[in-house]
N, C-alpha and C. Protein backbone atom coordinates (compact mmCIF):
# COMPACT_ATOMS: atom_id res chain seq x y z
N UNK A 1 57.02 -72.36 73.82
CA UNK A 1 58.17 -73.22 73.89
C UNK A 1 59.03 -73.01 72.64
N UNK A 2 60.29 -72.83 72.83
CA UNK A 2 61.22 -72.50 71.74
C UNK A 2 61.40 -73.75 71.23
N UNK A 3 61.16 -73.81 69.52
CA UNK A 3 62.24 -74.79 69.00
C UNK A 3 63.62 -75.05 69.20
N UNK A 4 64.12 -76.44 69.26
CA UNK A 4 65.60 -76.53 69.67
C UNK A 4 65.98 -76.48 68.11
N UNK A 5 67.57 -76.28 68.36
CA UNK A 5 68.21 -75.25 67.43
C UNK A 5 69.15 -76.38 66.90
N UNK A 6 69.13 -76.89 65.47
CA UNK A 6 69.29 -78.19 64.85
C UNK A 6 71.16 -77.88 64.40
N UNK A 7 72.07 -78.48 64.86
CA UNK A 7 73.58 -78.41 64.64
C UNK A 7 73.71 -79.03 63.89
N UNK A 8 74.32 -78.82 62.49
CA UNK A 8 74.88 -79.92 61.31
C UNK A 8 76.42 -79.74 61.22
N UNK A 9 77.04 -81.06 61.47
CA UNK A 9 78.80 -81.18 61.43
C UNK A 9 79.04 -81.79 60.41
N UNK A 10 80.22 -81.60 59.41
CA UNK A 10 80.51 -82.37 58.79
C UNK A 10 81.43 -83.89 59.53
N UNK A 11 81.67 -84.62 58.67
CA UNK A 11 82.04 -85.63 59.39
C UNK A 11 83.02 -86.51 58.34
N UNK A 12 83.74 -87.18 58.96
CA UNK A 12 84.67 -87.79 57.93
C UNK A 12 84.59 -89.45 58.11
N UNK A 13 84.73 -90.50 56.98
CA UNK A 13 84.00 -91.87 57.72
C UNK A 13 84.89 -92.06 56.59
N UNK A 14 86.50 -93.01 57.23
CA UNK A 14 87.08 -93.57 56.30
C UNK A 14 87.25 -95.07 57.03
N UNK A 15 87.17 -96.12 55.88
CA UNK A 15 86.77 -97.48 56.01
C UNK A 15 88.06 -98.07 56.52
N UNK A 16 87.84 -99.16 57.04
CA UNK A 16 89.26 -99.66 58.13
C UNK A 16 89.47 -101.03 57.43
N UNK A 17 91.03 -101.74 57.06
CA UNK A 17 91.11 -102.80 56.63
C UNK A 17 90.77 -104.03 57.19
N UNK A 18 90.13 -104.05 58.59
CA UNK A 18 89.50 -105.23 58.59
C UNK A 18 87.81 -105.01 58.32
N UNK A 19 87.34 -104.00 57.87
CA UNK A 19 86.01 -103.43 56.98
C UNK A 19 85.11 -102.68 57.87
N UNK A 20 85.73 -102.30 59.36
CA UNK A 20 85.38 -101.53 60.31
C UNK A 20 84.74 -99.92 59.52
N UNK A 21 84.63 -99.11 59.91
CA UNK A 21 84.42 -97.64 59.92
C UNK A 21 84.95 -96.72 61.22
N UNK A 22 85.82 -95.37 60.63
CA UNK A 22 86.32 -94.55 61.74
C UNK A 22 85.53 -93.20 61.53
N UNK A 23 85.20 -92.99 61.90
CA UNK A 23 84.58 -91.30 61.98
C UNK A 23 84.73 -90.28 62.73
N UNK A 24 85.50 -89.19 62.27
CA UNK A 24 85.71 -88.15 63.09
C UNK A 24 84.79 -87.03 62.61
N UNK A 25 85.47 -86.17 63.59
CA UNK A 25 84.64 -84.93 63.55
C UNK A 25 84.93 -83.50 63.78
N UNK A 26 85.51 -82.70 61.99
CA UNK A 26 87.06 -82.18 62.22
C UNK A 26 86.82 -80.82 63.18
N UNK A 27 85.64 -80.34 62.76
CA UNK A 27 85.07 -78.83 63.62
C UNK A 27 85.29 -79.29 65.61
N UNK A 28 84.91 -80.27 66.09
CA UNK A 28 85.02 -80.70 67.58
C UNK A 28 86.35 -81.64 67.64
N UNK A 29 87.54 -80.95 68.36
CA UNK A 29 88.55 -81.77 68.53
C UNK A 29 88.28 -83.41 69.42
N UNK A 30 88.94 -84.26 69.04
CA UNK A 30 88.79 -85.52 69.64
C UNK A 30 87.58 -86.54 69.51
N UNK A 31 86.66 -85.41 68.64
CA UNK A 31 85.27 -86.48 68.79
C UNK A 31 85.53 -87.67 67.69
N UNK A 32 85.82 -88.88 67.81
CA UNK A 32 86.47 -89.96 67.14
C UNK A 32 85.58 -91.02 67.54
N UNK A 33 84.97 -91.71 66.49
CA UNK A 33 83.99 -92.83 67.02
C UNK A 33 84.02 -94.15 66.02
N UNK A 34 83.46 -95.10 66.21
CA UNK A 34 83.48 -96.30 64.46
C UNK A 34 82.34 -97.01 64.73
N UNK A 35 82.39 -98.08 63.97
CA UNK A 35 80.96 -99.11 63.70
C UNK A 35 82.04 -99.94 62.47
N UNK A 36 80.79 -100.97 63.33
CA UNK A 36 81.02 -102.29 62.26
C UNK A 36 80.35 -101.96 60.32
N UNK A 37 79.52 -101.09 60.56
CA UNK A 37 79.31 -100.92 59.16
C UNK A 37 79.12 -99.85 58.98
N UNK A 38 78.50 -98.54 58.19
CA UNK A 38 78.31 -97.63 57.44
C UNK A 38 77.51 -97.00 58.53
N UNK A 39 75.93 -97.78 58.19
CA UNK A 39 75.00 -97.56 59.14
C UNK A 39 75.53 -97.18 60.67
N UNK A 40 76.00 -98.38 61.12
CA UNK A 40 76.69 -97.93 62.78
C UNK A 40 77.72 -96.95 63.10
N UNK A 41 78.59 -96.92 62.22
CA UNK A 41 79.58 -95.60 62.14
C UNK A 41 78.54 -94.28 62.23
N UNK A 42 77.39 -94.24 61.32
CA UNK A 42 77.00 -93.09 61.22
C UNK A 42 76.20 -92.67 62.85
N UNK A 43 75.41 -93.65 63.11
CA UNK A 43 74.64 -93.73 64.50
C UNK A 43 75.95 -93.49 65.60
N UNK A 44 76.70 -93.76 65.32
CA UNK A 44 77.24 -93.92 66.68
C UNK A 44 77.81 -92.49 66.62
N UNK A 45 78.69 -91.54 65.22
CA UNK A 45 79.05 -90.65 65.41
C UNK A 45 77.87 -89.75 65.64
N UNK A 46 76.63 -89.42 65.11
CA UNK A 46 75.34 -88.79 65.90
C UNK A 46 75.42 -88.41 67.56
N UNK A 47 75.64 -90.07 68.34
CA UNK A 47 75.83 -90.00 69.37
C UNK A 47 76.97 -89.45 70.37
N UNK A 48 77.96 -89.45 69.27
CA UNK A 48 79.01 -88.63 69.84
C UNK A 48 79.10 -87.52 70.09
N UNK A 49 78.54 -87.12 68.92
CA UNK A 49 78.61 -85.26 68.78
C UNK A 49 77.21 -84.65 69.58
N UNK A 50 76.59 -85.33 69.77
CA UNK A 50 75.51 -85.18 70.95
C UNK A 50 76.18 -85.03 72.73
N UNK A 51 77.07 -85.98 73.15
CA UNK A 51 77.57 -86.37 74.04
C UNK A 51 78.85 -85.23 74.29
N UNK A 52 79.15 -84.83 72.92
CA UNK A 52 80.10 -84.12 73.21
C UNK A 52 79.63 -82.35 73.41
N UNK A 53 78.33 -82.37 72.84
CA UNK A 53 77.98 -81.11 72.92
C UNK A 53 77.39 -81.06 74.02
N UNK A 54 77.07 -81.74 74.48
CA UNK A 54 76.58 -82.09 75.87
C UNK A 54 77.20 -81.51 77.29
N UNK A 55 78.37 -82.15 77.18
CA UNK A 55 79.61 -81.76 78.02
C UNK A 55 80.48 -80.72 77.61
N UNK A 56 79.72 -79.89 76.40
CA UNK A 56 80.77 -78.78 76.59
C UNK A 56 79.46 -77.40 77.01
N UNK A 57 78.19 -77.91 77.61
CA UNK A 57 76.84 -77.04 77.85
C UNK A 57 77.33 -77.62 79.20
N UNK A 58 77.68 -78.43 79.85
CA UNK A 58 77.90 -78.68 81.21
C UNK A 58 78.79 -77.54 81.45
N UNK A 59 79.85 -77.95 80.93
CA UNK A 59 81.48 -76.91 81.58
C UNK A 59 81.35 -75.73 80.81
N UNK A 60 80.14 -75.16 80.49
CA UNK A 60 80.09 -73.70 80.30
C UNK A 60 80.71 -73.10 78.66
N UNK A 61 81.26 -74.17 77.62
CA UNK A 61 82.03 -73.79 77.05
C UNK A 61 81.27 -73.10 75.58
N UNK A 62 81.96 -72.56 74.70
CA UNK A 62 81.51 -72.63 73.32
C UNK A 62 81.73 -73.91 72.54
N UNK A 63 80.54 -73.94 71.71
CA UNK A 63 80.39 -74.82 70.89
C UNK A 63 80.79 -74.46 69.42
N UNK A 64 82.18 -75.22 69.52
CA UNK A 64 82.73 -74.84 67.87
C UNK A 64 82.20 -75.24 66.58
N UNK A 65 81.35 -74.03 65.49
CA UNK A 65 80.61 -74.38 64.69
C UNK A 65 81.70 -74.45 63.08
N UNK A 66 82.53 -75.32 62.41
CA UNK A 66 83.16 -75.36 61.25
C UNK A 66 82.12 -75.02 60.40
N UNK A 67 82.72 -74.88 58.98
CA UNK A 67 82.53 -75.00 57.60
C UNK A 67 80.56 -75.78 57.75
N UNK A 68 80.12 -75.55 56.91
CA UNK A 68 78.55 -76.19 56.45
C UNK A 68 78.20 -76.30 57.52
N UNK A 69 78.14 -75.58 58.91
CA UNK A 69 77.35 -75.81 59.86
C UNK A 69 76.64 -74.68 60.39
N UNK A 70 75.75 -75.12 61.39
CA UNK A 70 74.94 -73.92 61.41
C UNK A 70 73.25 -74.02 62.00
């Protein structure tokens, strides 16, 4: 059984004035996610970039690898 093959994205998590969190994700266009705190911003963008790599192994596509990834 092959090991699965571990993707690291950078990610950007700038804080929102009512003390929200936004996190994108500059290597995958559109992947845009938040949380009420640090912690949840980070979990939830995990889940994004999971979801999004997801659906681009559905529709056949390449998976765009940026800067520190790999």
């Amino acid at each position: 059984m092959e090991k699965p093959i571990e993707l690291k994205f950078t990610i950007l998590i700038e804080k929102n004035e009512e003390g929200s969190y936004t996190v994108t994700v500059p290597s995958l266009p559109g992947c845009i996610t938040q949380g009420d705190t640090w912690d949840d911003a980070i979990a939830n963008a995990r889940e994004a970039i999971a979801g999004y790599i997801e659906a681009l192994r559905a529709l056949e596509k390449p998976i765009p690898l940026g800067r520190g990834c790999g």
